[in-house]
N, C-alpha and C. Protein backbone atom coordinates (compact mmCIF):
# COMPACT_ATOMS: atom_id res chain seq x y z
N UNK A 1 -39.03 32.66 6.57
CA UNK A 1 -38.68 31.31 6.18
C UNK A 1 -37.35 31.30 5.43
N UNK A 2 -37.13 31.89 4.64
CA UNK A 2 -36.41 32.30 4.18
C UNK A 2 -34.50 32.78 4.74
N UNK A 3 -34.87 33.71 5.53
CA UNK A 3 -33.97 34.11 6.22
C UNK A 3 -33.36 32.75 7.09
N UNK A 4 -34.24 31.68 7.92
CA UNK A 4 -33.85 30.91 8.84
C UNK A 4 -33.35 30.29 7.97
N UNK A 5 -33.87 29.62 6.18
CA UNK A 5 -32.54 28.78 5.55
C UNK A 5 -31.44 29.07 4.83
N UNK A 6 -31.59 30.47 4.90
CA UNK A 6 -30.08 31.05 4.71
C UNK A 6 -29.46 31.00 6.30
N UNK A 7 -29.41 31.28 7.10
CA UNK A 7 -29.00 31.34 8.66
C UNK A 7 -28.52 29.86 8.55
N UNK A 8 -29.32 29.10 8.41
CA UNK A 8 -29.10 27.39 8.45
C UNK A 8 -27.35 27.05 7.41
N UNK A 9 -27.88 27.88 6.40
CA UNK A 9 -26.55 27.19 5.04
C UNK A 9 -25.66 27.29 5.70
N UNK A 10 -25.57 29.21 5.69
CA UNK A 10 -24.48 29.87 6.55
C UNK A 10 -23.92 29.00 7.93
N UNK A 11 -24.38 28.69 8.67
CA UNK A 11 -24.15 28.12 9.79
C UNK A 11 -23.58 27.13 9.22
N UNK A 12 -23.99 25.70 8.35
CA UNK A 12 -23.01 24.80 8.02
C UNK A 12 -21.98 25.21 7.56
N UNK A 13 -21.71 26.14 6.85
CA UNK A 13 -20.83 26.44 5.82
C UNK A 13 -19.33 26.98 6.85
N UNK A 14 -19.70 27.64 7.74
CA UNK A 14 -18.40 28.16 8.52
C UNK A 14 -18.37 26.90 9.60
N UNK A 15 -19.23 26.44 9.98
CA UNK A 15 -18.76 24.63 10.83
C UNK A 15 -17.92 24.09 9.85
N UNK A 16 -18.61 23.62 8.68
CA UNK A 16 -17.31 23.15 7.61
C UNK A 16 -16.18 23.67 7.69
N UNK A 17 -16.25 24.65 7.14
CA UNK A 17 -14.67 25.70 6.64
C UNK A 17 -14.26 25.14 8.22
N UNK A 18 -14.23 25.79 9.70
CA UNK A 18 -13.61 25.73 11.03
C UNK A 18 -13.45 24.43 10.88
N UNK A 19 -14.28 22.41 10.68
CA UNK A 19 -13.47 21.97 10.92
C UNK A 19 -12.45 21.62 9.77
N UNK A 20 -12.68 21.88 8.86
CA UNK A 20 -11.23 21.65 7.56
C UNK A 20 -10.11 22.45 8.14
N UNK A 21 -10.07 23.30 8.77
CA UNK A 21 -9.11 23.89 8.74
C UNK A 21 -8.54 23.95 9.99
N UNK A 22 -9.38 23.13 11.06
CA UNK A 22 -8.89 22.22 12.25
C UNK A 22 -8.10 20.95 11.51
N UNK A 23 -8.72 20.31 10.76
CA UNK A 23 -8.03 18.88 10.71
C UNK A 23 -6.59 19.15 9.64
N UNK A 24 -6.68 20.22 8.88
CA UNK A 24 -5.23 20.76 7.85
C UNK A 24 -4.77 21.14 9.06
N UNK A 25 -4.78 21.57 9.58
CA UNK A 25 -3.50 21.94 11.32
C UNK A 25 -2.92 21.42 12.08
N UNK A 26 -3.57 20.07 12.17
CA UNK A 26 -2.94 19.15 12.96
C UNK A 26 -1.70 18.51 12.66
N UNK A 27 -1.03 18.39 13.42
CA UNK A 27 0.57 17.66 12.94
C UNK A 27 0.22 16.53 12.68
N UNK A 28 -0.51 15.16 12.57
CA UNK A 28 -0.84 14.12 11.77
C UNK A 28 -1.04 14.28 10.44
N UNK A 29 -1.75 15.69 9.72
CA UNK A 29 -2.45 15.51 8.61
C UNK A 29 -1.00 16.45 8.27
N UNK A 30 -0.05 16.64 8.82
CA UNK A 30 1.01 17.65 8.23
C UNK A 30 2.24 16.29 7.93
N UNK A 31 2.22 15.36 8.79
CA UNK A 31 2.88 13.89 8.38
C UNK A 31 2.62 13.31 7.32
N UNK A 32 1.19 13.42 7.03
CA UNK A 32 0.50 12.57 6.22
C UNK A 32 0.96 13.33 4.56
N UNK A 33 1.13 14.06 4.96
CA UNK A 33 1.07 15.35 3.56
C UNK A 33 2.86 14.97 3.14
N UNK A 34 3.60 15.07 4.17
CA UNK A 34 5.04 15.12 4.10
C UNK A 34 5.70 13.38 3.56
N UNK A 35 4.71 12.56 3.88
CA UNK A 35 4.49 10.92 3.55
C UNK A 35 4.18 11.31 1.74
N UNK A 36 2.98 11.29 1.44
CA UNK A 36 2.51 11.37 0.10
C UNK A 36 3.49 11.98 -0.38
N UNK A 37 4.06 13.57 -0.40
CA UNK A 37 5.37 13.90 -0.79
C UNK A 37 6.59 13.00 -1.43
N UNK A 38 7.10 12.67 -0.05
CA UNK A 38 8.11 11.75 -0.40
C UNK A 38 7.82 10.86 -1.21
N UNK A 39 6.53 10.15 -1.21
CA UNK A 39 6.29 8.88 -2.53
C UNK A 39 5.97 9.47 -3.80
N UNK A 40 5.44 10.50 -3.53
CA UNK A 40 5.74 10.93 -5.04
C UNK A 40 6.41 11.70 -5.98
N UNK A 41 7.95 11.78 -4.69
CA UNK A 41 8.76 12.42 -5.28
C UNK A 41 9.66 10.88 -5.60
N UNK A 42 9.40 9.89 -4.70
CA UNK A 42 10.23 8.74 -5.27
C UNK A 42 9.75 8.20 -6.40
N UNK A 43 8.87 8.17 -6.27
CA UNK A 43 7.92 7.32 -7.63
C UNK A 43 8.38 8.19 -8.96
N UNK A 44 8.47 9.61 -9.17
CA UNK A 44 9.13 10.37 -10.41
C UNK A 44 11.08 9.99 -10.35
N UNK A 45 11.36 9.87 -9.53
CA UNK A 45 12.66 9.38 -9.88
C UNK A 45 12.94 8.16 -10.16
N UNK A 46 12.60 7.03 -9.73
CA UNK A 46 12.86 5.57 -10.57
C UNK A 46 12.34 5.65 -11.78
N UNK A 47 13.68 4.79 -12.13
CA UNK A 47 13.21 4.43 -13.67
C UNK A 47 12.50 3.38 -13.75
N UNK A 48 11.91 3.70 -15.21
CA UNK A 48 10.92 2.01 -15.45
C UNK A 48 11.47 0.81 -15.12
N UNK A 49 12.72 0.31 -15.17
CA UNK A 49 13.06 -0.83 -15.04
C UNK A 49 12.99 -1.23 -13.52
N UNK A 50 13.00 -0.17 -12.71
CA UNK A 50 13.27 -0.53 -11.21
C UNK A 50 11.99 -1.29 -10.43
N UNK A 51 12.03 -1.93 -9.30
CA UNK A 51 10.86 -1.91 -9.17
C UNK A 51 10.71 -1.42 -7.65
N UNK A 52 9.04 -1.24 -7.16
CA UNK A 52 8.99 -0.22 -5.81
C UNK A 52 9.30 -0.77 -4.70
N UNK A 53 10.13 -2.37 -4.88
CA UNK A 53 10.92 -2.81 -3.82
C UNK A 53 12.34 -3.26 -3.79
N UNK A 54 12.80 -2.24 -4.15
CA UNK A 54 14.14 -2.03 -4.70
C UNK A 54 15.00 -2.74 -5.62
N UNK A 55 14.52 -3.95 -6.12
CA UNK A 55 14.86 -4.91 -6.90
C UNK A 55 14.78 -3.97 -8.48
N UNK A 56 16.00 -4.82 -9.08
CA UNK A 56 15.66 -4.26 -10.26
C UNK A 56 14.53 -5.31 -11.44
N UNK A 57 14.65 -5.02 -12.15
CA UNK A 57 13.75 -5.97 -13.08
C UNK A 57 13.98 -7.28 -13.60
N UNK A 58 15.60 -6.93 -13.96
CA UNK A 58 16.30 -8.02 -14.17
C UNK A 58 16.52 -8.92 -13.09
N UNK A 59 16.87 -8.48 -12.12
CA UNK A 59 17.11 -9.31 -10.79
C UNK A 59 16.06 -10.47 -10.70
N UNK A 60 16.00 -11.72 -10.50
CA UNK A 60 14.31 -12.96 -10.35
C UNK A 60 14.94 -13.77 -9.17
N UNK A 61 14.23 -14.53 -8.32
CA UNK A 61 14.11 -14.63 -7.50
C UNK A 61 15.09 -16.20 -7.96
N UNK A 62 15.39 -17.01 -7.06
CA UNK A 62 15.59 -18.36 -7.23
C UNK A 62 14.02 -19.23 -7.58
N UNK A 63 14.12 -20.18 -8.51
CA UNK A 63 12.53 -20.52 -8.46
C UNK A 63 12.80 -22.21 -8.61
N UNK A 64 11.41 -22.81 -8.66
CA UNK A 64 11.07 -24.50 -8.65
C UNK A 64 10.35 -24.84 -9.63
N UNK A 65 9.88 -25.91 -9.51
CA UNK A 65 8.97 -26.32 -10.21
C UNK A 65 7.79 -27.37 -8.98
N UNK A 66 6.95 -26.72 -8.67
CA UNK A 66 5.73 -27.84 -8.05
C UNK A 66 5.84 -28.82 -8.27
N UNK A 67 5.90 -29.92 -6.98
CA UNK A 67 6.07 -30.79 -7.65
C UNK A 67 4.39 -31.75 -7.82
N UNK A 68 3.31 -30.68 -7.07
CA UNK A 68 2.17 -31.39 -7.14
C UNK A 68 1.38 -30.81 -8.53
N UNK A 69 1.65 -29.46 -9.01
CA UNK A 69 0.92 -28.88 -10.56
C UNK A 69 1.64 -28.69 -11.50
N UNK A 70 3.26 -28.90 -11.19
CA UNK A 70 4.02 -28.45 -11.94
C UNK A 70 4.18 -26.82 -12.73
N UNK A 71 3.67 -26.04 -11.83
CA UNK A 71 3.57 -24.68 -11.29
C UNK A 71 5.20 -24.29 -10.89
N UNK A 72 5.68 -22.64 -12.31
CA UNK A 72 6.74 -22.48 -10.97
C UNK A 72 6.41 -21.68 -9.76
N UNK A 73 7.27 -21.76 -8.74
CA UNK A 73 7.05 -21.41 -7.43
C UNK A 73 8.88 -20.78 -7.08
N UNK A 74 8.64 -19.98 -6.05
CA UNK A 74 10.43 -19.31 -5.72
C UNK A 74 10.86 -20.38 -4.51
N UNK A 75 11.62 -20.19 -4.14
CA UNK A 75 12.63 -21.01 -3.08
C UNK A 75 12.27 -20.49 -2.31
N UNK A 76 11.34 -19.50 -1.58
CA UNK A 76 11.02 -19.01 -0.32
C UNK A 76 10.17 -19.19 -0.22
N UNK A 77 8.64 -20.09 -1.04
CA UNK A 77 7.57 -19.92 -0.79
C UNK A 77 7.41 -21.49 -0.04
N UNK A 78 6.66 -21.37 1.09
CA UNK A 78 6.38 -22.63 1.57
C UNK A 78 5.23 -22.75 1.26
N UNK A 79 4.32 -22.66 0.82
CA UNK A 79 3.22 -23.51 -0.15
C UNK A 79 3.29 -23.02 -1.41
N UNK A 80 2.53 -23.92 -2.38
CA UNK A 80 2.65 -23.65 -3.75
C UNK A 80 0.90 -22.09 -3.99
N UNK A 81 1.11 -21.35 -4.72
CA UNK A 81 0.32 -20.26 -4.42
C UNK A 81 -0.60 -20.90 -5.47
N UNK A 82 -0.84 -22.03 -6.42
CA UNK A 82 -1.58 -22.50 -7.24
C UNK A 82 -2.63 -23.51 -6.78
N UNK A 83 -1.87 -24.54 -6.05
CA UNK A 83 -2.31 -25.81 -5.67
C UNK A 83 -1.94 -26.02 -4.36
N UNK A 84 -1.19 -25.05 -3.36
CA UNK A 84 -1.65 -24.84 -1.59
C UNK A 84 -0.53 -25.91 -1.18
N UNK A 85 -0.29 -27.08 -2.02
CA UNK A 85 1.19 -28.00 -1.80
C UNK A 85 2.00 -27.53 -0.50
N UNK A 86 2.23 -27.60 0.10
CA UNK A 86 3.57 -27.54 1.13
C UNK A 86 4.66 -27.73 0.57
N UNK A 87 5.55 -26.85 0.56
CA UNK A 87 6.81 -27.06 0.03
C UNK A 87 8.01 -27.07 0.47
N UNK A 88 7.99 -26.19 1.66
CA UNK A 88 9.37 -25.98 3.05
C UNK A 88 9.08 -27.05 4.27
N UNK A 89 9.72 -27.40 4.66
CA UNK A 89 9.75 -28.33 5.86
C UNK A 89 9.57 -27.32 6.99
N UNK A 90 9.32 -27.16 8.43
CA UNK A 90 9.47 -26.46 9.39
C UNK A 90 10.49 -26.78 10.49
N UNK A 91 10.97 -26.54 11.49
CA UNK A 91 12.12 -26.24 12.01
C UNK A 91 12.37 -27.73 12.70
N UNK A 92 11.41 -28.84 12.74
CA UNK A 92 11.40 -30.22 13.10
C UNK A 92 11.83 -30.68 11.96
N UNK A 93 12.31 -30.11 10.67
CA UNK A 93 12.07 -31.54 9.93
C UNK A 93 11.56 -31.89 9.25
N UNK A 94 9.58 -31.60 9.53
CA UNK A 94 9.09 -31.97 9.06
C UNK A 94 7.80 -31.13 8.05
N UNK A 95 7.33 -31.72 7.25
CA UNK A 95 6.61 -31.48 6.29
C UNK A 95 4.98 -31.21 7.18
């Protein structure tokens, strides 16, 4: 009895190990590795002020004022993100 659930462990244990060390081999999981890398070699070089879409901190967007909550809102947003308002016209014209 004994012997068959050691035979059993053993047996999972080298299926495991063979496929980990199938899926670390593959050139996807060698992308994936070379991806995380790069972000966290970018992420240690910006400074605090920067932000992770290249804008700096200081930099702000153009902005409004709602005119249905009186919510501000930026010049690119076509609805208000508070109160759903429509705020850009579309390529007719119209509202």
């Amino acid at each position: 009895m004994w012997l068959v659930l050691l035979l059993t462990i053993a047996y999972f244990v080298i299926f495991y190990l063979l496929i980990a060390k199938a899926i670390d081999s593959t050139e996807m999981a060698r992308h994936i590795k070379e991806i995380r890398d790069f972000l966290i070699n970018q992420q240690q070089h910006r400074s605090p002020s920067e932000s992770p879409f290249g804008a700096t901190a200081d930099e702000t967007l153009p902005e409004e004022v709602c005119p249905g909550c009186g919510e501000t809102v930026s010049l690119s947003d076509i609805f208000c993100p508070s109160c759903g308002l429509r705020l850009a016209e579309d390529e007719e014209g119209e509202f």
